[in-house]
C-alpha atoms as a PDB file:
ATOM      1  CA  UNK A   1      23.295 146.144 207.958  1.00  0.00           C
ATOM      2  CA  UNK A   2      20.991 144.125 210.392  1.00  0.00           C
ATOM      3  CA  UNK A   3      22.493 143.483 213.700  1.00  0.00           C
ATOM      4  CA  UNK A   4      22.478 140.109 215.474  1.00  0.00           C
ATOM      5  CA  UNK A   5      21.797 139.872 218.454  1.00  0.00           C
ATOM      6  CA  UNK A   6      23.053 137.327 220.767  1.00  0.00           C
ATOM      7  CA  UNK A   7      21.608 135.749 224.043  1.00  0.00           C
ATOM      8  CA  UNK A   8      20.859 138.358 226.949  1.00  0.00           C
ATOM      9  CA  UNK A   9      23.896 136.528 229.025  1.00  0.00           C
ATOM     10  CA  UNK A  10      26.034 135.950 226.085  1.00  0.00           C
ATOM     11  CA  UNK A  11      27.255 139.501 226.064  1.00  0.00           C
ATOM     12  CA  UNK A  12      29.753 139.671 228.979  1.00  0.00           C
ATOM     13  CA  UNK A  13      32.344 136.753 227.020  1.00  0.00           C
ATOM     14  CA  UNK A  14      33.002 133.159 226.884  1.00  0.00           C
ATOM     15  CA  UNK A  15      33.627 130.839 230.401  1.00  0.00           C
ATOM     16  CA  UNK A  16      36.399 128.059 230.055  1.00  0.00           C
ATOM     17  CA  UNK A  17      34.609 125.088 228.415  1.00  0.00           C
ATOM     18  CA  UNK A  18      32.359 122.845 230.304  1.00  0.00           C
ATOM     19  CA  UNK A  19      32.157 125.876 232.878  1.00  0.00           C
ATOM     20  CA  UNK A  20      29.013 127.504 231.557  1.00  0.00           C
ATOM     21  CA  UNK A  21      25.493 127.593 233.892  1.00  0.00           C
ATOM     22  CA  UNK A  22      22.622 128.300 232.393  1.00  0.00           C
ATOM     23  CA  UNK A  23      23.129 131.798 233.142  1.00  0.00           C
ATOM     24  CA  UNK A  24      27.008 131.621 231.831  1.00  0.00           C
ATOM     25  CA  UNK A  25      27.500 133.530 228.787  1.00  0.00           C
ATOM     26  CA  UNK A  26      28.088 132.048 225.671  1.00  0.00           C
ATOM     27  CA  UNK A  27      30.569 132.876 223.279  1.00  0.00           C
ATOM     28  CA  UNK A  28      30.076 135.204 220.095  1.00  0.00           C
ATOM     29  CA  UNK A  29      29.265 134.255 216.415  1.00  0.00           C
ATOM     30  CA  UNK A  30      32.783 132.980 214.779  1.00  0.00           C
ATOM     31  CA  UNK A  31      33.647 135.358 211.844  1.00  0.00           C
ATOM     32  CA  UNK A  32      32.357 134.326 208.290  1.00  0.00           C
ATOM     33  CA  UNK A  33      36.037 133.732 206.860  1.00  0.00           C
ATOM     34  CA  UNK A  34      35.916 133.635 202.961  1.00  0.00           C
ATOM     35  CA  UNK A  35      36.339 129.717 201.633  1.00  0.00           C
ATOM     36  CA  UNK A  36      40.490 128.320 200.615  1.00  0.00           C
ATOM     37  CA  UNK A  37      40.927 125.299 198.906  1.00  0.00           C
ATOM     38  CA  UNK A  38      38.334 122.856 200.201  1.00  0.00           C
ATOM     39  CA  UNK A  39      34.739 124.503 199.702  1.00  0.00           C
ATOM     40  CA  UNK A  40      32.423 125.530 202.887  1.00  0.00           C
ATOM     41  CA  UNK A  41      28.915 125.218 203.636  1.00  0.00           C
ATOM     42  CA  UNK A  42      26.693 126.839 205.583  1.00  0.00           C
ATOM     43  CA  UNK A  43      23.633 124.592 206.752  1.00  0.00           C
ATOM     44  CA  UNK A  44      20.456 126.376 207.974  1.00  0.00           C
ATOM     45  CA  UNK A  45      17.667 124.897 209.245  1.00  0.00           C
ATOM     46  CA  UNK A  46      13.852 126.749 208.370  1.00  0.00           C
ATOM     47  CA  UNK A  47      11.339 126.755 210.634  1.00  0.00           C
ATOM     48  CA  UNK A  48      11.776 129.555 213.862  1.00  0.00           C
ATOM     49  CA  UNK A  49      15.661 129.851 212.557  1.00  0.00           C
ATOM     50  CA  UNK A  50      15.185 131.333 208.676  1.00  0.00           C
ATOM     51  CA  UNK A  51      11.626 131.566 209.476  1.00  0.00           C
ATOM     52  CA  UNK A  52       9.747 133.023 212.517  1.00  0.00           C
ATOM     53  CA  UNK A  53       7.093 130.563 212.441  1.00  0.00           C
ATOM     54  CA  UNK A  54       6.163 126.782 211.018  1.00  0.00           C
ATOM     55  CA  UNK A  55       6.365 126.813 207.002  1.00  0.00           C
ATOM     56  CA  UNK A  56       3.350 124.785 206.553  1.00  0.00           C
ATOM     57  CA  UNK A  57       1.365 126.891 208.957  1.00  0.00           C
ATOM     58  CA  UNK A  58      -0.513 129.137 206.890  1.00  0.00           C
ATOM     59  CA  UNK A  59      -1.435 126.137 204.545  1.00  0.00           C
ATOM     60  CA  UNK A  60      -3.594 124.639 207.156  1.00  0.00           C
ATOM     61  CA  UNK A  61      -6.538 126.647 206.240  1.00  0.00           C
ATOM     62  CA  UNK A  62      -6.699 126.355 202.107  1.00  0.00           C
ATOM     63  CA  UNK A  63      -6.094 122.122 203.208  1.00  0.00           C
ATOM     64  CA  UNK A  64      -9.141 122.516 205.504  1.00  0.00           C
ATOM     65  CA  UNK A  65     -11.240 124.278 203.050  1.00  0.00           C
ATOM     66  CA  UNK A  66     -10.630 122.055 200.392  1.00  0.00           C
ATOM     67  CA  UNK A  67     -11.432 119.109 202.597  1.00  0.00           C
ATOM     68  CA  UNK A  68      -8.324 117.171 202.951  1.00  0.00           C
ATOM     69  CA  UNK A  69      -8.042 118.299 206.735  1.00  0.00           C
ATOM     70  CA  UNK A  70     -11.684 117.251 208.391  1.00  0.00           C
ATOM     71  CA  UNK A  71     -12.860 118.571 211.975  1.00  0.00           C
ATOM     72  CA  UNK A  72     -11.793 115.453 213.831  1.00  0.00           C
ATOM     73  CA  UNK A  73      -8.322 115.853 211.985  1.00  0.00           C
ATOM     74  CA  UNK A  74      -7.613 119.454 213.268  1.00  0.00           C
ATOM     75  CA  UNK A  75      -9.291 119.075 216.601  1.00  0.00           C
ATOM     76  CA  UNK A  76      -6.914 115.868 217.547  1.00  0.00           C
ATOM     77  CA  UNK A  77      -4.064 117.819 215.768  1.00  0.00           C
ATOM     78  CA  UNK A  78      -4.334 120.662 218.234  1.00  0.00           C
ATOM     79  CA  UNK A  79      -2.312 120.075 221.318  1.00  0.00           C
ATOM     80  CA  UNK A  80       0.781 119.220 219.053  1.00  0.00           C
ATOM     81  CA  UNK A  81       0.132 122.409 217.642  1.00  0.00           C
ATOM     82  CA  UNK A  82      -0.277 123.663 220.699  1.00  0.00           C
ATOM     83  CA  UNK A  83       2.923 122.516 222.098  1.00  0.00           C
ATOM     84  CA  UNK A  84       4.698 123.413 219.031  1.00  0.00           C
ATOM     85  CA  UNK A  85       4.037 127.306 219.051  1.00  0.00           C
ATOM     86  CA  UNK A  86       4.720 127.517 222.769  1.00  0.00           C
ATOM     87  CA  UNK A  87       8.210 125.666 222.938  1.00  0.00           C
ATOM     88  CA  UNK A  88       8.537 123.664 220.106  1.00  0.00           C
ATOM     89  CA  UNK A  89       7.316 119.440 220.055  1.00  0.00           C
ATOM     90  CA  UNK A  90      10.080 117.250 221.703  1.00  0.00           C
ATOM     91  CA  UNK A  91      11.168 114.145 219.532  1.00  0.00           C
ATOM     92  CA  UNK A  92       8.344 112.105 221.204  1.00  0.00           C
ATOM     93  CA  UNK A  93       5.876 114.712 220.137  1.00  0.00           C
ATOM     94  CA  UNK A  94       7.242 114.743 216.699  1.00  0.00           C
ATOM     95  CA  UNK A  95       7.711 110.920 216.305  1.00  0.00           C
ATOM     96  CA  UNK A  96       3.951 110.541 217.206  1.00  0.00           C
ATOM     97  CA  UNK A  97       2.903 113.680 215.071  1.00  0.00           C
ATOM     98  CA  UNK A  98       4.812 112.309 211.925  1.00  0.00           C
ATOM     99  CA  UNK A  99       3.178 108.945 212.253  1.00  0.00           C
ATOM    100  CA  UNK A 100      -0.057 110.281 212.380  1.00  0.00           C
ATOM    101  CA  UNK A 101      -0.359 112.576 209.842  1.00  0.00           C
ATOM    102  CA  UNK A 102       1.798 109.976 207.124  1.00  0.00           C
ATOM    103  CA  UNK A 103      -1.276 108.154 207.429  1.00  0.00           C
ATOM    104  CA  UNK A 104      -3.225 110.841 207.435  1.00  0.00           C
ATOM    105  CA  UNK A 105      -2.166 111.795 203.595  1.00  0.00           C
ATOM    106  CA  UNK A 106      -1.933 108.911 202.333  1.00  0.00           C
ATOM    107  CA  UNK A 107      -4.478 108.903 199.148  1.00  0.00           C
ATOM    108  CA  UNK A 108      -4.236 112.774 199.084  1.00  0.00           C
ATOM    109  CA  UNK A 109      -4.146 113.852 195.102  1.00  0.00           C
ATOM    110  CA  UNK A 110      -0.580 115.291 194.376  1.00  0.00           C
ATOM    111  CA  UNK A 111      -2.246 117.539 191.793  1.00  0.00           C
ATOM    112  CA  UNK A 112      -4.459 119.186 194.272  1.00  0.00           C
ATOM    113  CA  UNK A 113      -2.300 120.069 196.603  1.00  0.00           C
ATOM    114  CA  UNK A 114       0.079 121.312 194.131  1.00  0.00           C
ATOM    115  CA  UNK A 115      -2.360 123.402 193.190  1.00  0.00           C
ATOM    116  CA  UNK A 116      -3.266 124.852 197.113  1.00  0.00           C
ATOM    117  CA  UNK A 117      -0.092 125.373 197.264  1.00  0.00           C
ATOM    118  CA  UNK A 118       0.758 127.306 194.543  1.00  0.00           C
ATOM    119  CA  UNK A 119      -2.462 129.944 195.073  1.00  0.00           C
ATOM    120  CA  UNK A 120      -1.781 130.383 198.630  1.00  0.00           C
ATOM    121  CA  UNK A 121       2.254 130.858 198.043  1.00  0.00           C
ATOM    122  CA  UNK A 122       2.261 134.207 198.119  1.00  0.00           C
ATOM    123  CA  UNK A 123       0.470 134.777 201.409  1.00  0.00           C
ATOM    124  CA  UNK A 124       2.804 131.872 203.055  1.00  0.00           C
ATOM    125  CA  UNK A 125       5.669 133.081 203.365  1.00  0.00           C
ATOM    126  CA  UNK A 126       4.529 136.966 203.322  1.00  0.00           C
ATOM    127  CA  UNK A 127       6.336 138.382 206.211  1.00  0.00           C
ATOM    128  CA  UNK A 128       7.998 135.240 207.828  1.00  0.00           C
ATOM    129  CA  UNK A 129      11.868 135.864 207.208  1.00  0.00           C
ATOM    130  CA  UNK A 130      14.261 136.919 209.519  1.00  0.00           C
ATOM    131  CA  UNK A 131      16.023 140.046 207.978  1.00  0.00           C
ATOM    132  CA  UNK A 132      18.940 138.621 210.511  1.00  0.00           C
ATOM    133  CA  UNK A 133      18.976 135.327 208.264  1.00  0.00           C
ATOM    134  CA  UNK A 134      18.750 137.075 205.425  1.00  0.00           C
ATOM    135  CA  UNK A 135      21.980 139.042 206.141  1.00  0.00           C
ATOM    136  CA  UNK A 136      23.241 136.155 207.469  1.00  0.00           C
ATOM    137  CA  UNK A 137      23.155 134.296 204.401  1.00  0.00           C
ATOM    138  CA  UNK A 138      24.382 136.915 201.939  1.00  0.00           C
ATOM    139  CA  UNK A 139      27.421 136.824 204.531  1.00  0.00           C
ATOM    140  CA  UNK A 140      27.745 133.450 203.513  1.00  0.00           C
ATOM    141  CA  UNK A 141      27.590 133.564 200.130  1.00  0.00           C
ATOM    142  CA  UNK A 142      30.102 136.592 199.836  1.00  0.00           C
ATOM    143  CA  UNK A 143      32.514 134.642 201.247  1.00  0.00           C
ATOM    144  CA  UNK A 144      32.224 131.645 198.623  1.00  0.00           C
ATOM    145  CA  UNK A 145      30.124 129.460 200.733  1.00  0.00           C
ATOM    146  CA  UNK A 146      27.309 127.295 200.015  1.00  0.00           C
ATOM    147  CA  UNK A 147      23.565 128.203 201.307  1.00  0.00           C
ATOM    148  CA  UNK A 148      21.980 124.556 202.023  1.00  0.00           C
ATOM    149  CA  UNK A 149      18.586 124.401 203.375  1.00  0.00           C
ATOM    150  CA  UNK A 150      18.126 121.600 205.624  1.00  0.00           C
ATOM    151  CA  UNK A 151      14.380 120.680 207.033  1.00  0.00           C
ATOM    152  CA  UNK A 152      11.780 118.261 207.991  1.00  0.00           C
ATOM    153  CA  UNK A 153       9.271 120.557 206.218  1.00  0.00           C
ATOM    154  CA  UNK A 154       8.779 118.436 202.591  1.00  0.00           C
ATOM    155  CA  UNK A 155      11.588 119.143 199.795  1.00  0.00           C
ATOM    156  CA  UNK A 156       8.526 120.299 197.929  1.00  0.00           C
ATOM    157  CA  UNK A 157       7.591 123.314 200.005  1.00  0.00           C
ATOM    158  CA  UNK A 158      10.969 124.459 201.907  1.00  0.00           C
ATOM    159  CA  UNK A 159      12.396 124.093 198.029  1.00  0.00           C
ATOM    160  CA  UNK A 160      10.404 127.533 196.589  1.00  0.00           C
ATOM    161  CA  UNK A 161      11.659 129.323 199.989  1.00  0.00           C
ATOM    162  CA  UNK A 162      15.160 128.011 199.721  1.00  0.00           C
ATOM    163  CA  UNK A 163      15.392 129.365 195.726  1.00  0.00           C
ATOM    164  CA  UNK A 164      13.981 132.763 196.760  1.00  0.00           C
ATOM    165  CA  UNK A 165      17.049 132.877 199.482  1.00  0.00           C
ATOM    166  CA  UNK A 166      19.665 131.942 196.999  1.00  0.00           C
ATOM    167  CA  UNK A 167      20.027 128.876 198.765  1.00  0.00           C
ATOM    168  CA  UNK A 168      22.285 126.168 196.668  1.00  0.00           C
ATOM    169  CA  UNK A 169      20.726 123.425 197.766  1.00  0.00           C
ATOM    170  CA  UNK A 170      17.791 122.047 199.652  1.00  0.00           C
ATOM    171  CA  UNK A 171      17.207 119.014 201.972  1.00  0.00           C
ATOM    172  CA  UNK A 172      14.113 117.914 202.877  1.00  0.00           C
ATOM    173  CA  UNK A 173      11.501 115.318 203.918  1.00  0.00           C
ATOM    174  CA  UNK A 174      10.567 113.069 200.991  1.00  0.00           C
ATOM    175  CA  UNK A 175       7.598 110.987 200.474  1.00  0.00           C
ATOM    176  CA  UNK A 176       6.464 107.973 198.526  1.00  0.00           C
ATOM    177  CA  UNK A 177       3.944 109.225 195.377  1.00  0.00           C
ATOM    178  CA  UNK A 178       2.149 106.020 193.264  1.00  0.00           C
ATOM    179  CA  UNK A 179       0.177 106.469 190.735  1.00  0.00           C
ATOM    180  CA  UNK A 180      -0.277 110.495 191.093  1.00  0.00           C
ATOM    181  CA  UNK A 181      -1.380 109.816 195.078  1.00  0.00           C
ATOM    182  CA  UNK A 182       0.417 109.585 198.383  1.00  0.00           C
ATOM    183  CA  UNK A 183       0.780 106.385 199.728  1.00  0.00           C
ATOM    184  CA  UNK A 184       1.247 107.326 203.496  1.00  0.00           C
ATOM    185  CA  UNK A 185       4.831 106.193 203.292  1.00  0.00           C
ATOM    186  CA  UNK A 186       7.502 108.560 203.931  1.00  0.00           C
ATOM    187  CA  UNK A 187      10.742 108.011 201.580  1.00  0.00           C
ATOM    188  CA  UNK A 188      13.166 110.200 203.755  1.00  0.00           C
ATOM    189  CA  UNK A 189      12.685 111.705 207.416  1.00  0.00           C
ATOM    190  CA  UNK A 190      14.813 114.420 207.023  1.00  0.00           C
ATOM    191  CA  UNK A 191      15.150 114.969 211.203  1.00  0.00           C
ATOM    192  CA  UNK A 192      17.383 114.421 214.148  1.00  0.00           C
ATOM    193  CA  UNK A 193      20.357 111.890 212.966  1.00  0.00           C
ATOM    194  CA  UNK A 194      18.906 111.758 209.633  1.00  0.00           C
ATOM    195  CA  UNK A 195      20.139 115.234 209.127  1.00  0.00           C
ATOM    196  CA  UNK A 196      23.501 114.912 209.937  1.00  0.00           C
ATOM    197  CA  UNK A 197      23.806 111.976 207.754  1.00  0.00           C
ATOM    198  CA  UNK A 198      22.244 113.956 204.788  1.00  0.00           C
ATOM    199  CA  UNK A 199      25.489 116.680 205.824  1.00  0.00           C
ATOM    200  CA  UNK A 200      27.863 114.174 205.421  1.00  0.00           C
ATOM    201  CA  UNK A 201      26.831 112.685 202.378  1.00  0.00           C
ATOM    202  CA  UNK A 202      26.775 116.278 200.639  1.00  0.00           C
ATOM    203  CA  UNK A 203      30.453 116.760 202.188  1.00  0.00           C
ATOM    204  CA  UNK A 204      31.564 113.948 200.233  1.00  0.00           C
ATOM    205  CA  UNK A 205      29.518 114.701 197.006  1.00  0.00           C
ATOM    206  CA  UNK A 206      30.802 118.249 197.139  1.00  0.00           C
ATOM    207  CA  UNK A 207      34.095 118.423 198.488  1.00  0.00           C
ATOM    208  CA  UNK A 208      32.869 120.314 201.975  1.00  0.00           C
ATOM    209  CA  UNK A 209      35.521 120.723 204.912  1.00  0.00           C
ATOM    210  CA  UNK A 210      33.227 119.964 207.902  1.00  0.00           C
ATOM    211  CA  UNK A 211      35.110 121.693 210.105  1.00  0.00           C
ATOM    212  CA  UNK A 212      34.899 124.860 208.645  1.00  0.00           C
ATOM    213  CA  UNK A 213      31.528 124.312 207.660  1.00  0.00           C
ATOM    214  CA  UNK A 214      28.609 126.061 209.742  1.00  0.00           C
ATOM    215  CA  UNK A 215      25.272 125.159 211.190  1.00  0.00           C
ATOM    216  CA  UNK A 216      22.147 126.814 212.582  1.00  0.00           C
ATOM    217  CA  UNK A 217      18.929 125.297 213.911  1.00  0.00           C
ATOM    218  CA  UNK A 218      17.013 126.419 217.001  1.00  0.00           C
ATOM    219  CA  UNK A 219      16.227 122.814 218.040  1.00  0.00           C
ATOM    220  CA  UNK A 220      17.457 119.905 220.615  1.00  0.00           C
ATOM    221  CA  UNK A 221      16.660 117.719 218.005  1.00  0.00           C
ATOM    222  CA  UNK A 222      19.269 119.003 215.814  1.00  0.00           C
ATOM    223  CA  UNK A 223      21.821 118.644 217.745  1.00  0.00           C
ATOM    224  CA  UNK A 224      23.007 116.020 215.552  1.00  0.00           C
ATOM    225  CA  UNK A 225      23.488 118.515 212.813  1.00  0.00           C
ATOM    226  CA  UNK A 226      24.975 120.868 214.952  1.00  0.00           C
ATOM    227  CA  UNK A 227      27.275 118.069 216.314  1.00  0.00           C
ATOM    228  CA  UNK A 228      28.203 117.700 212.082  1.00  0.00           C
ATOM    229  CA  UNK A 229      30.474 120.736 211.338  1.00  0.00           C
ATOM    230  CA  UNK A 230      32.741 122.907 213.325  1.00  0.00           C
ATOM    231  CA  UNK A 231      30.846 126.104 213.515  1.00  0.00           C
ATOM    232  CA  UNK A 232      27.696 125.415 215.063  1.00  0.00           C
ATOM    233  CA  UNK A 233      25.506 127.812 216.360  1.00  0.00           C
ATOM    234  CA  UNK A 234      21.961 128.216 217.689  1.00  0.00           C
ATOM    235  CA  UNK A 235      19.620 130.373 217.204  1.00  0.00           C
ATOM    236  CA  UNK A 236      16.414 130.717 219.102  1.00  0.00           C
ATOM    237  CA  UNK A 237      16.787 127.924 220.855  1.00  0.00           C
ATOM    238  CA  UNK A 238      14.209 125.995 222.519  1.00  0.00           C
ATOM    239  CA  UNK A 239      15.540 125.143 226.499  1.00  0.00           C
ATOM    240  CA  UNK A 240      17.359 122.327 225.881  1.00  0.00           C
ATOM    241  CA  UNK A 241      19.610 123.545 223.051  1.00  0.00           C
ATOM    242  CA  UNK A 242      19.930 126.239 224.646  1.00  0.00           C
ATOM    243  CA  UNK A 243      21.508 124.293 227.818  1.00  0.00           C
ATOM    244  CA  UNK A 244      23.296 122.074 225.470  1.00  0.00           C
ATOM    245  CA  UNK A 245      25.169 125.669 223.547  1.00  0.00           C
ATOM    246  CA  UNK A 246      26.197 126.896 226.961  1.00  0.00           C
ATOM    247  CA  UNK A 247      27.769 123.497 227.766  1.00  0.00           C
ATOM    248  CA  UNK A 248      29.503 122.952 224.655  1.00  0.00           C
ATOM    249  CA  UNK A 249      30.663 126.932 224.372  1.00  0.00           C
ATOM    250  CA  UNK A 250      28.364 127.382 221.352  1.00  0.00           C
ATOM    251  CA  UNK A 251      27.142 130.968 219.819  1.00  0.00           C
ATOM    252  CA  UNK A 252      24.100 131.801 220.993  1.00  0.00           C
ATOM    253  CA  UNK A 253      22.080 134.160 218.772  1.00  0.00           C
ATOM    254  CA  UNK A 254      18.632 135.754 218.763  1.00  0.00           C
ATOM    255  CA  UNK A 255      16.628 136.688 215.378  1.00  0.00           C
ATOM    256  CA  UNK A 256      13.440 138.874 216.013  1.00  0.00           C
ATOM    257  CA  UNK A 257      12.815 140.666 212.913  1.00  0.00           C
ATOM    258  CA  UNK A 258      10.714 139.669 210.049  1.00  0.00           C
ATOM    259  CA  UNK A 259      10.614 141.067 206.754  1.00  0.00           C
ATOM    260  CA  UNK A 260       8.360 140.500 204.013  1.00  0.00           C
ATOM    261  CA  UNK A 261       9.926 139.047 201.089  1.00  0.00           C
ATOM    262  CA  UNK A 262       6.666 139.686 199.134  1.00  0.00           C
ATOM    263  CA  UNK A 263       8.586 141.444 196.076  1.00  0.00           C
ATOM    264  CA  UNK A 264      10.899 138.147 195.829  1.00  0.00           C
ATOM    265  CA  UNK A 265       8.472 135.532 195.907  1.00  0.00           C
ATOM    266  CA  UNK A 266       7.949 133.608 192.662  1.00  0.00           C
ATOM    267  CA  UNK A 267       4.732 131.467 191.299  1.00  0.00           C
ATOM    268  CA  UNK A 268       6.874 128.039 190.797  1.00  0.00           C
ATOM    269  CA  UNK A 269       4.566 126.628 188.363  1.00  0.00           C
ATOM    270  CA  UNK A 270       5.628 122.753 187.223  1.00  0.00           C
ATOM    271  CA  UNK A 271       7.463 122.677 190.489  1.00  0.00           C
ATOM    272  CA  UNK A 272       6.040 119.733 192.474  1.00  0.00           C
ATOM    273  CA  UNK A 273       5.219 121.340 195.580  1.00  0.00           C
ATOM    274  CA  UNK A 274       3.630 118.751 198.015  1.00  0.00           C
ATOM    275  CA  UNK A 275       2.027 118.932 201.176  1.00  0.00           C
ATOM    276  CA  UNK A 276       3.034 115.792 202.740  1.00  0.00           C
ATOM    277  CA  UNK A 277       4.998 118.580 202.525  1.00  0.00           C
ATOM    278  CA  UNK A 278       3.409 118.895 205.687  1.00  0.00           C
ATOM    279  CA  UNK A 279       6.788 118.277 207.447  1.00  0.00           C
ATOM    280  CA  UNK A 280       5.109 117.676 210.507  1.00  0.00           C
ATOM    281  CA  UNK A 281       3.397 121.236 210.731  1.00  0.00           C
ATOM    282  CA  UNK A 282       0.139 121.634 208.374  1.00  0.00           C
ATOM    283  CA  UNK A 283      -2.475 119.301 210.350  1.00  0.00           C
ATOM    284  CA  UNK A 284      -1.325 120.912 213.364  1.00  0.00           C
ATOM    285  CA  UNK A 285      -1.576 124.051 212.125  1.00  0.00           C
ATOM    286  CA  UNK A 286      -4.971 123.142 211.077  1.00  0.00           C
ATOM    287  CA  UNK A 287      -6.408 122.684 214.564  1.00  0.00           C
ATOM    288  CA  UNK A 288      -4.975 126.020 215.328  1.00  0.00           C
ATOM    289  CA  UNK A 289      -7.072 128.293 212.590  1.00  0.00           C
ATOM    290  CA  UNK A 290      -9.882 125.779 213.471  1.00  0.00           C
ATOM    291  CA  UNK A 291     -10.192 126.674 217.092  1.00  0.00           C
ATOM    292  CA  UNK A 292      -9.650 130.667 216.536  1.00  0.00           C
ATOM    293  CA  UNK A 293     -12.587 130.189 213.764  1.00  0.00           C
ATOM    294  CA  UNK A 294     -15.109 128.210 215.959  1.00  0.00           C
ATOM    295  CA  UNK A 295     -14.045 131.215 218.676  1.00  0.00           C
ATOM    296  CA  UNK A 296     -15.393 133.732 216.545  1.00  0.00           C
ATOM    297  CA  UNK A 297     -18.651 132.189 215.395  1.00  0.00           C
ATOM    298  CA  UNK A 298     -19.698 131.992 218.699  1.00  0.00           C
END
């Protein structure tokens, strides 16, 4: 059974609330209690909490290859990038980011990128899951609750990841398709508030008791979704969450293990797997490959 580890000054107990520095520890993960009457959730976000890095990275070199990412695109996509490895893009950042590269795909070919993103698949997501969210979630589901995927990454791509979990549902960034092309227009922003409204509409849909539901994102910007149930936790947290846990007397936990789910992953063919899809991550990602290339032809 994989171990979870929780923040290096969560270990000594839990401070009166409102109490808590940010060298106070925090208190430990609430037991996974099997669901009663009304049914439970558990809502995880992907990127650097399920997974230990950006789901759309590794598609930023087939998109560059194939020519729907140019030199200018990945070289002015790099600081976000940049910013995004090192501590994660504050809502600014992202707001600016998700503007930019809307407009960026608009007239990109659904069919093509379906089809980059189905070859490369495989190599994706080939090791990127925690084996700490992995146990996590079968905790979950043994005790009757629902797995739900929640992320800005595109419905299209955190959808394939979110089946090979045994997630029950998936929530993601949706956006507008005419005539077989994207328009630039984003349907859904699945980020920040929009989360936790997405939370409480599948609550009502489904029956859910929010406060015995459960939530885990490493980012500020979530705190909305954390803010949604009555177990919230972070994981990984970037430094605000992290300050924002402490002063709320949230569970503070630390994944750092891996695994490669190679032998589960599937070839969803006549899934619609979209880049715009892109959730915010593949451009940037782009500039990243781009600059460790141009490093090693000189």
């Amino acid at each position: 059974m994989v171990k979870f580890s929780t923040d290096a000054a969560s270990r000594s107990g839990a401070a009166p609330k409102g109490a808590h520095s940010e060298q106070s520890p925090a208190p430990a993960r609430p037991p996974i209690e099997p669901a009663s009457t009304n049914r439970v959730a558990a809502f995880f976000d992907l990127d650097k909490t399920i997974i230990a890095k950006s789901s759309t990275l590794a598609f930023s070199r087939p998109l560059f290859k194939e020519g729907l990412i140019n030199r200018r695109a990945v070289l002015k996509s790099a600081y976000a990038q940049f910013m995004y490895v090192l501590a994660g893009a504050d809502s600014d950042q992202t707001e600016r980011m998700r503007d930019y590269i809307t407009q960026l795909c608009g007239g990109w070919d659904v069919a093509q990128v379906r089809a980059i993103v189905e070859e490369t698949l495989h190599d994706i997501v080939d090791p990127l899951v925690y084996a700490e969210a992995t146990e996590l979630i079968a905790e979950h589901q043994a005790a009757g609750h629902d797995v739900v995927i929640i992320s800005a990454t595109g419905e299209e791509i955190s959808a394939p990841i979110a089946h090979m979990l045994g997630a029950s549902q998936v929530i993601g960034t949706r956006m507008v398709v005419a005539d077989g092309k994207y328009t630039g227009e984003i349907e859904f922003y699945c980020y920040g508030e929009n989360k936790a409204k997405a939370i409480a509409e599948l609550a009502t849909r489904h029956g859910y008791d929010l406060d015995a539901c459960h939530s885990y994102t490493d980012s500020s910007t979530d705190l909305p979704m954390l803010e949604a149930v009555g177990r919230p936790c972070a994981v990984n947290p970037d430094k605000a969450l992290r300050k924002a846990a402490l002063e709320r007397d949230w569970p503070v936990l630390t994944f750092n293990n891996p695994v490669s789910l190679r032998n589960k992953v599937f070839s969803p063919s006549g899934t619609a797997l979209a880049v715009t899809a892109v959730g915010l991550g593949a451009v940037a990602a782009g500039a990243t490959w781009y600059g460790l290339y141009r490093r090693k032809r000189r």
